[in-house]
C-alpha atoms as a PDB file:
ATOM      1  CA  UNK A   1     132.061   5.951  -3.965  1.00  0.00           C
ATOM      2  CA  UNK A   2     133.113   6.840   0.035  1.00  0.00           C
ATOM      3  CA  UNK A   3     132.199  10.128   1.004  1.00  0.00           C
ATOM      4  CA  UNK A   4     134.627  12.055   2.205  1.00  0.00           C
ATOM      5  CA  UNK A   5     135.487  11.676   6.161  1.00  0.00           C
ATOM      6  CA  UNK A   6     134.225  13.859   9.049  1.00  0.00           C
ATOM      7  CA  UNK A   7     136.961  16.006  10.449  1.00  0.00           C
ATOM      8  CA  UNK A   8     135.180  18.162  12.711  1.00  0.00           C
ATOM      9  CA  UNK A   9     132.015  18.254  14.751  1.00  0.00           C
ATOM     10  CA  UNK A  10     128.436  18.573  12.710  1.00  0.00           C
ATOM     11  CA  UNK A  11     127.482  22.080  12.714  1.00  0.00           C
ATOM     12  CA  UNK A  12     124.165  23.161  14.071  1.00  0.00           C
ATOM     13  CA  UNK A  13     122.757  22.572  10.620  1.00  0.00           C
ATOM     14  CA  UNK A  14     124.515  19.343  10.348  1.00  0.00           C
ATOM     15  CA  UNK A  15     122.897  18.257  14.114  1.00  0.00           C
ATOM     16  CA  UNK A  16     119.380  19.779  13.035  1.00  0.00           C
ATOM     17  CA  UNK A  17     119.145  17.386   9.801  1.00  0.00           C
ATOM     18  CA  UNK A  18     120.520  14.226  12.104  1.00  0.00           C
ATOM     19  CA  UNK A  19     117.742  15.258  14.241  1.00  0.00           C
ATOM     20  CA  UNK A  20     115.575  14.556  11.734  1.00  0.00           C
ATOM     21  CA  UNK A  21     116.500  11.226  10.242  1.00  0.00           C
ATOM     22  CA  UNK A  22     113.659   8.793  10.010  1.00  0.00           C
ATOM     23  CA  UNK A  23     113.999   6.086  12.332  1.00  0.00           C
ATOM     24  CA  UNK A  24     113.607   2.533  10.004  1.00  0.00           C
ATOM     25  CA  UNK A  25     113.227  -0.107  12.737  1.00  0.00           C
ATOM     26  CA  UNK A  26     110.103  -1.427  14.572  1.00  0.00           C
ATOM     27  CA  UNK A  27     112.111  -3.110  17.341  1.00  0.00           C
ATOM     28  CA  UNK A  28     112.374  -1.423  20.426  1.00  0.00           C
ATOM     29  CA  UNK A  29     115.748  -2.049  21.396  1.00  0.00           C
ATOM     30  CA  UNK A  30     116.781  -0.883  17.349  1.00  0.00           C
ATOM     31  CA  UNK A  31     114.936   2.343  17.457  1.00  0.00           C
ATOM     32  CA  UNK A  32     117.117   3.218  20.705  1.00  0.00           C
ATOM     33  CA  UNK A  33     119.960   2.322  19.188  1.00  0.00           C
ATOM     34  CA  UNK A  34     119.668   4.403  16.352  1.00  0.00           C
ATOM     35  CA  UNK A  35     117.990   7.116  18.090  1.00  0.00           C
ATOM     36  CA  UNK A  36     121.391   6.972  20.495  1.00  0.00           C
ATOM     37  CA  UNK A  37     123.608   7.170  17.587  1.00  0.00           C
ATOM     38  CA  UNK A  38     121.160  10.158  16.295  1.00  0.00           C
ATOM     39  CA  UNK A  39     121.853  11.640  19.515  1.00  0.00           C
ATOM     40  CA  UNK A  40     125.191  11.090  20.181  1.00  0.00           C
ATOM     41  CA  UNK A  41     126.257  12.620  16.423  1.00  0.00           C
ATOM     42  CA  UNK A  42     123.912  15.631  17.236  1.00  0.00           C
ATOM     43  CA  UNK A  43     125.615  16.135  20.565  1.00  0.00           C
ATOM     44  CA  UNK A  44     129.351  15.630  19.324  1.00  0.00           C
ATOM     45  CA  UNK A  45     129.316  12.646  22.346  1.00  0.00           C
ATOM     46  CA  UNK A  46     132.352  10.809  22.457  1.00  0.00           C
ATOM     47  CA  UNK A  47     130.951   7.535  21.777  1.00  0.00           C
ATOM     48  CA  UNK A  48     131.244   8.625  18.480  1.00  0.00           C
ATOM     49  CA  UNK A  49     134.170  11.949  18.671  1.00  0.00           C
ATOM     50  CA  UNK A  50     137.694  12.444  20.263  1.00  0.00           C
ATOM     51  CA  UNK A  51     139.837  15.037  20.528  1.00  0.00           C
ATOM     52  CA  UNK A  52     142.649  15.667  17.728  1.00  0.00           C
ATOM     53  CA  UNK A  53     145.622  17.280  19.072  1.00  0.00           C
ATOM     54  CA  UNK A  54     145.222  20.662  17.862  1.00  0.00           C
ATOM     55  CA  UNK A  55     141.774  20.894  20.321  1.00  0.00           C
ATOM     56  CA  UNK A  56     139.266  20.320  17.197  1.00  0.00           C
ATOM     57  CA  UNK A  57     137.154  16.638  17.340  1.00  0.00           C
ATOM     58  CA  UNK A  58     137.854  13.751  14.720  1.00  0.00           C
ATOM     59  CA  UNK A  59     136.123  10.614  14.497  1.00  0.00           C
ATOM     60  CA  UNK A  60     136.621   7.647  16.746  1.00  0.00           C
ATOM     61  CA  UNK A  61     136.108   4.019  16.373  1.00  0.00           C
ATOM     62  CA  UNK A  62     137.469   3.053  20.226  1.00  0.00           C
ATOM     63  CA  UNK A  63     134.090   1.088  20.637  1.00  0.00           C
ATOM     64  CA  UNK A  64     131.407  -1.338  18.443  1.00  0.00           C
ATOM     65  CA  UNK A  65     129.049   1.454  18.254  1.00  0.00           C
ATOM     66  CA  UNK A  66     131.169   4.548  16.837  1.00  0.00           C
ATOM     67  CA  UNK A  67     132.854   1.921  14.341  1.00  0.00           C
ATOM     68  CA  UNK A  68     129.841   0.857  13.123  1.00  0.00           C
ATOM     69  CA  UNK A  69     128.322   4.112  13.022  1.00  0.00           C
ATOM     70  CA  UNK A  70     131.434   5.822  11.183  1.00  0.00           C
ATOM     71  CA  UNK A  71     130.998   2.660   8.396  1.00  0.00           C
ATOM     72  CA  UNK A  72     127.606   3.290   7.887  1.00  0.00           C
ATOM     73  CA  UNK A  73     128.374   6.989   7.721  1.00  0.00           C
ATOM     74  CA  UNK A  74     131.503   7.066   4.970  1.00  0.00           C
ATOM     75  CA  UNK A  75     129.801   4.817   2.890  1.00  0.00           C
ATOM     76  CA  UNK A  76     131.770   1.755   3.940  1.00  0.00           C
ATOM     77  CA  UNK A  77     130.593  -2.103   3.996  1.00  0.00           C
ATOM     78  CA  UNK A  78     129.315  -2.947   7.066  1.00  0.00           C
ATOM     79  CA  UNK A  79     131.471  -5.315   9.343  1.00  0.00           C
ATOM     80  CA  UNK A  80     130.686  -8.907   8.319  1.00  0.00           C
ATOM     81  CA  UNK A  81     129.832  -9.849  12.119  1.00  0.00           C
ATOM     82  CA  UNK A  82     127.954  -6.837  12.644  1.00  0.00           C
ATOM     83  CA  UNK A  83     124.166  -8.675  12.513  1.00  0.00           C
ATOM     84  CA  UNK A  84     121.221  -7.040  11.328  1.00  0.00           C
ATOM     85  CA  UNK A  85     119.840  -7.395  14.670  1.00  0.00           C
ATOM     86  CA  UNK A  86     121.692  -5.736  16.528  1.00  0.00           C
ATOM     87  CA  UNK A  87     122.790  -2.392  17.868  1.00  0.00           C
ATOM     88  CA  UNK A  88     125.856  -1.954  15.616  1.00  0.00           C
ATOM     89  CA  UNK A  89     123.422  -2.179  12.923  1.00  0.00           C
ATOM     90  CA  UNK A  90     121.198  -0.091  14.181  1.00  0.00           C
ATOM     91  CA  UNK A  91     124.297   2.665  14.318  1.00  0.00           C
ATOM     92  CA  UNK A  92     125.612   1.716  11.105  1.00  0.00           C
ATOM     93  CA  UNK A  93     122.206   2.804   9.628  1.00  0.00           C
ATOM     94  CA  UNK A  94     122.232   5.800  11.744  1.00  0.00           C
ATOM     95  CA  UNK A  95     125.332   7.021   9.687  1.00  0.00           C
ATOM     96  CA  UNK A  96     124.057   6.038   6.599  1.00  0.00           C
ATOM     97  CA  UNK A  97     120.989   7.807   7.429  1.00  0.00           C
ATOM     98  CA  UNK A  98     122.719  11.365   8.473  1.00  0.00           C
ATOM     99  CA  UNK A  99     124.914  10.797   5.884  1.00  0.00           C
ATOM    100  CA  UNK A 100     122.048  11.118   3.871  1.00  0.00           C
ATOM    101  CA  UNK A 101     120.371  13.816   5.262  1.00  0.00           C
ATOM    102  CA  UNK A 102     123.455  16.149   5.986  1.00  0.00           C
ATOM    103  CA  UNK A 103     124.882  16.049   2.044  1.00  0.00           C
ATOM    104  CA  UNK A 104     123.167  18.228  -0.350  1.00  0.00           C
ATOM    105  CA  UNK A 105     121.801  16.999  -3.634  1.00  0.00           C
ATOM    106  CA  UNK A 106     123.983  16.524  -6.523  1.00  0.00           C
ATOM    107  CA  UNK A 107     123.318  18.291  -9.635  1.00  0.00           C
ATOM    108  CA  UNK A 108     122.042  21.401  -8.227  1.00  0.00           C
ATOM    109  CA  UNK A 109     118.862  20.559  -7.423  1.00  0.00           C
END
């Protein structure tokens, strides 16, 4: 199932649990990549955000990064060029990650 789309920018909570996200890679070059993406969602940067008309911020995938991060993040197959070593990847997890850690548990629980 794809979660439903980001149409505004993460709340403090929202920011707080990206901030959290455990980082999965070992590589150095990964780990800033991913901890970029962490920061840029945290920070509503516009690597990953643009401006709707109406003054609020919707997603944007102008650039590699923010359209692998927004993937990774709606639950969407990654890219088929988008390498595992790479820093796509490493923003694609980033979104799966927050994803993750922003979305409360089913069931109630």
């Amino acid at each position: 199932m794809i979660a439903p789309k980001l149409t505004a920018a993460p709340t403090p909570d929202q920011a707080a649990a990206a901030r959290g996200v455990r980082n999965p890679f070992k590589a150095t070059f990964l780990v800033a990549g991913f901890n970029a993406a962490v920061a840029s969602y945290s920070s509503a940067h516009p690597m990953l955000f643009a401006s709707d008309s109406h003054g609020g911020l919707i997603e944007t995938r102008g650039n590699a990064y923010g359209a692998a991060f927004w993937r990774g993040f709606n639950g969407e197959p990654r890219h088929a060029m988008t390498a595992t070593d790479s820093q796509p990847f490493a923003c694609y997890r980033a979104g799966q990650e927050i994803r993750k850690a922003i979305t409360p548990p089913r069931g109630g629980r």
